[in-house]
N, C-alpha and C. Protein backbone atom coordinates (compact mmCIF):
# COMPACT_ATOMS: atom_id res chain seq x y z
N UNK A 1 -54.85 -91.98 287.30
CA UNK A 1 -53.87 -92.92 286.79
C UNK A 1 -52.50 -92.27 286.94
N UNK A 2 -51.50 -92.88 287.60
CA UNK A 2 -50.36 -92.43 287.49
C UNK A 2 -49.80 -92.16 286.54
N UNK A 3 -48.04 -91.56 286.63
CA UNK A 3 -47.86 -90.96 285.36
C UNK A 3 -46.92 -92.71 284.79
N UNK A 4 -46.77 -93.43 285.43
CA UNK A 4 -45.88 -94.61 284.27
C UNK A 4 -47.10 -95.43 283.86
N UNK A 5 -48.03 -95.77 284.93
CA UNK A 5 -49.20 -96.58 284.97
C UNK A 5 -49.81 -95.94 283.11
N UNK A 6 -50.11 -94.89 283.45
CA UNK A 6 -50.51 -94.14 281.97
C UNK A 6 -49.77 -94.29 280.60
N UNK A 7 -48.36 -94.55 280.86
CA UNK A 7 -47.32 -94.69 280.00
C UNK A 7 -47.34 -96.24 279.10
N UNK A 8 -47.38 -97.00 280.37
CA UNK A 8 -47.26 -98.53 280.17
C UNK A 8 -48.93 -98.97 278.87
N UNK A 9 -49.77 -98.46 279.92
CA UNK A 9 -51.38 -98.56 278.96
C UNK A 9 -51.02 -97.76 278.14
N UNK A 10 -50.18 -96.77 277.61
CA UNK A 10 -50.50 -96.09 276.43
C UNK A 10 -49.52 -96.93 275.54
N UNK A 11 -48.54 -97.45 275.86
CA UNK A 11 -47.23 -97.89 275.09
C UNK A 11 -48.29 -99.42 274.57
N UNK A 12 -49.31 -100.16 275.32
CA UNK A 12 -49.39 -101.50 275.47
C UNK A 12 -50.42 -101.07 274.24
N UNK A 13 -51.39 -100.20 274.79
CA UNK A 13 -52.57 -100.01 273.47
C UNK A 13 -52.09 -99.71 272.17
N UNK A 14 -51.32 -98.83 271.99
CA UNK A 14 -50.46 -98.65 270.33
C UNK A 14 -50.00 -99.56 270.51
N UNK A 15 -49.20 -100.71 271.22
CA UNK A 15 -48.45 -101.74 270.32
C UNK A 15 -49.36 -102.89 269.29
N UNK A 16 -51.18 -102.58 270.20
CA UNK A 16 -52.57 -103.17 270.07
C UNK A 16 -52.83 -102.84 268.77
N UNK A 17 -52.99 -101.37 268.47
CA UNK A 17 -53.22 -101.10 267.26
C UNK A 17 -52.40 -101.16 266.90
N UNK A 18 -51.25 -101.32 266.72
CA UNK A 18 -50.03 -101.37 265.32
C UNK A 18 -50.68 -103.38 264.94
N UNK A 19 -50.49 -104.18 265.64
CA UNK A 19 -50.93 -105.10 265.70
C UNK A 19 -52.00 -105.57 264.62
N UNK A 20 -53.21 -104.78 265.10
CA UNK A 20 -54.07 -104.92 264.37
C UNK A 20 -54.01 -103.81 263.11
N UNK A 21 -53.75 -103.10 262.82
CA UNK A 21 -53.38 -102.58 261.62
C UNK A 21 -53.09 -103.35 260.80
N UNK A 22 -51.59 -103.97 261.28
CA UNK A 22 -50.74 -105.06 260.14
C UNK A 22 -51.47 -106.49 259.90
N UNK A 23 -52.72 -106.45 260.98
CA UNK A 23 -53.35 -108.11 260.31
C UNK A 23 -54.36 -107.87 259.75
N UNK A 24 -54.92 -106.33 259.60
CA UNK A 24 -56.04 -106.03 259.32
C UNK A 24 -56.35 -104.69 257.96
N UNK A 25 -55.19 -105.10 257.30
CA UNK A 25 -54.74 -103.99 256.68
C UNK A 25 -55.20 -103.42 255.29
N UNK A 26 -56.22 -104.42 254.77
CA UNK A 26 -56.72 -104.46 253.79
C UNK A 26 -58.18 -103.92 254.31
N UNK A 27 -58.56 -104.02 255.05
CA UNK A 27 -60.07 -103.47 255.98
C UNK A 27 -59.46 -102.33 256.19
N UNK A 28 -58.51 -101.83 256.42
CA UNK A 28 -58.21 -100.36 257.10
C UNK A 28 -58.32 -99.75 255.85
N UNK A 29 -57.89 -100.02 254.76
CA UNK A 29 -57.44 -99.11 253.39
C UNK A 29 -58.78 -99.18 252.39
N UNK A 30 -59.90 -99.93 252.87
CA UNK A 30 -61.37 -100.03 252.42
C UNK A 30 -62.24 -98.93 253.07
N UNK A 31 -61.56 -98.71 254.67
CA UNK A 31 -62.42 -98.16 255.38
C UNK A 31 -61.71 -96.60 254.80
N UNK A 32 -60.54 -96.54 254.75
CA UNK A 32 -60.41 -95.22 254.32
C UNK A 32 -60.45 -94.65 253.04
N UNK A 33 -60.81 -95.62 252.07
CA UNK A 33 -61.09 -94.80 250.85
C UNK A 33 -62.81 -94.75 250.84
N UNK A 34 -63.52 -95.35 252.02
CA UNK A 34 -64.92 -94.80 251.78
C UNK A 34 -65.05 -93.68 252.37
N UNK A 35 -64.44 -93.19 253.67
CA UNK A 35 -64.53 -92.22 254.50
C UNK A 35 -63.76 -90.86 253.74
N UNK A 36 -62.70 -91.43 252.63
CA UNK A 36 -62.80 -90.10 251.93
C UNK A 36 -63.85 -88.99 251.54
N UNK A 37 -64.46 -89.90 250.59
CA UNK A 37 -66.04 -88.49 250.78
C UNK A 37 -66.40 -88.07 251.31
N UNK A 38 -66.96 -88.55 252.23
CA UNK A 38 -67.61 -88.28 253.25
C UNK A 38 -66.62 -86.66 254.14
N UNK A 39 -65.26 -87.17 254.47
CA UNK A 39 -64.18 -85.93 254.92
C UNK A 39 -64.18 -84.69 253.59
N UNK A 40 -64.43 -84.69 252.88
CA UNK A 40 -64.43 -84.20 251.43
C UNK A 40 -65.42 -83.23 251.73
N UNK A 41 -66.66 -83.80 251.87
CA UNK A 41 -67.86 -83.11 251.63
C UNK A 41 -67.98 -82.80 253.07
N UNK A 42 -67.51 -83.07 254.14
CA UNK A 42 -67.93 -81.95 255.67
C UNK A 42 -66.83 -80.88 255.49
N UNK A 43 -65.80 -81.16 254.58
CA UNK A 43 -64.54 -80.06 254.92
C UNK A 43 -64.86 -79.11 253.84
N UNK A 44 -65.83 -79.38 252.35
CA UNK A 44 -66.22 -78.37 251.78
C UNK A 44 -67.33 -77.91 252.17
N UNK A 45 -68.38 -78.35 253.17
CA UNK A 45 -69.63 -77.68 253.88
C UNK A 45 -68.61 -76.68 254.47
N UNK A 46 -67.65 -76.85 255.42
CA UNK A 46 -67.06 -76.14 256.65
C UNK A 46 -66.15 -75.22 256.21
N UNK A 47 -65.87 -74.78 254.28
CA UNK A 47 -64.92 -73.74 253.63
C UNK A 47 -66.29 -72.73 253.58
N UNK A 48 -67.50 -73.46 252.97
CA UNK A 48 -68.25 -72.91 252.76
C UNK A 48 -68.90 -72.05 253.58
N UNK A 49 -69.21 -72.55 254.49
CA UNK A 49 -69.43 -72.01 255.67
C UNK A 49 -68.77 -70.63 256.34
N UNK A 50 -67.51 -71.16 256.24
CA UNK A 50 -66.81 -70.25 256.96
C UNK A 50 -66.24 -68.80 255.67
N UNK A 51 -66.31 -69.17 254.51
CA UNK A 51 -66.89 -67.98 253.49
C UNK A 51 -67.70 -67.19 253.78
N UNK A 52 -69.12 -67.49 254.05
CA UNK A 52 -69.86 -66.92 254.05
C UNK A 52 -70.07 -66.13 255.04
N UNK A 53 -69.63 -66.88 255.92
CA UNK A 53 -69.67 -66.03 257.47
C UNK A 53 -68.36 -64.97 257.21
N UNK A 54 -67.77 -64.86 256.62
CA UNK A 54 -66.11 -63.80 256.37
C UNK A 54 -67.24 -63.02 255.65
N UNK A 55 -67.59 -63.29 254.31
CA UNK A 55 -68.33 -62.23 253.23
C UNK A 55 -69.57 -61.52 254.45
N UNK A 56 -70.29 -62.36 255.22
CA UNK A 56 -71.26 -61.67 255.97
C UNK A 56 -70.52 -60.53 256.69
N UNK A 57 -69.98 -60.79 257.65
CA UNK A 57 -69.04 -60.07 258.56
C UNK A 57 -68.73 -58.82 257.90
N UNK A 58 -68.03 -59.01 256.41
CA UNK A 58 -67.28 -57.90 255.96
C UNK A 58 -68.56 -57.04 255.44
N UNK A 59 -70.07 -57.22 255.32
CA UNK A 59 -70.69 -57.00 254.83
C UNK A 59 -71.25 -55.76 255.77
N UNK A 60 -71.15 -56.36 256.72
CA UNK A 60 -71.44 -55.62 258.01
C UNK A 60 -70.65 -54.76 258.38
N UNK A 61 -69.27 -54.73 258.33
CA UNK A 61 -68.17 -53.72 258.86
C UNK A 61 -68.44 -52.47 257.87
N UNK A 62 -68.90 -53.05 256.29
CA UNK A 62 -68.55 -51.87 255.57
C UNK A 62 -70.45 -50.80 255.74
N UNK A 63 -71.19 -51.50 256.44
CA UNK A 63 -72.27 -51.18 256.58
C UNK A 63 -72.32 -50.15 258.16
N UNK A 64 -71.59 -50.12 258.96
CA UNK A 64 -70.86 -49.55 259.53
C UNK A 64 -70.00 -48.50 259.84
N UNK A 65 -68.98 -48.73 259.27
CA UNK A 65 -68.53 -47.63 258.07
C UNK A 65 -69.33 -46.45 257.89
N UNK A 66 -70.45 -46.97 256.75
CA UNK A 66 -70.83 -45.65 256.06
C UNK A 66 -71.56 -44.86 257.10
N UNK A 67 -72.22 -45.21 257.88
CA UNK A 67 -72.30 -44.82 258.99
C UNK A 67 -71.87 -43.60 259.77
């Protein structure tokens, strides 16, 4: 795709969704207060996660160490 060809479809599709946003705007603000949880609970799996893997890691360096 060329580079205006790309421009024009990108300018035409956001003007699509702004569009439908503003006629649809009460469905958008339903859909995002259910999808809150849901972002909630993968972004506290993915703190968690990534805790444990830091505490593992450091668990290991100091195991190392004594070494």
């Amino acid at each position: 795709m060329g580079k205006y060809t790309g421009l024009i479809v990108g300018a035409i599709v956001a003007l699509l969704g702004f569009i439908g946003l503003v006629n649809w705007w009460d469905s958008f603000v339903e859909l995002a207060k259910g999808s809150v949880p849901a972002i909630l609970i993968f972004a506290g799996a993915i703190a968690v996660i990534a805790a444990l893997s830091e505490i593992k890691d450091e668990s290991a360096s100091k195991k190392e160490e004594k070494k």
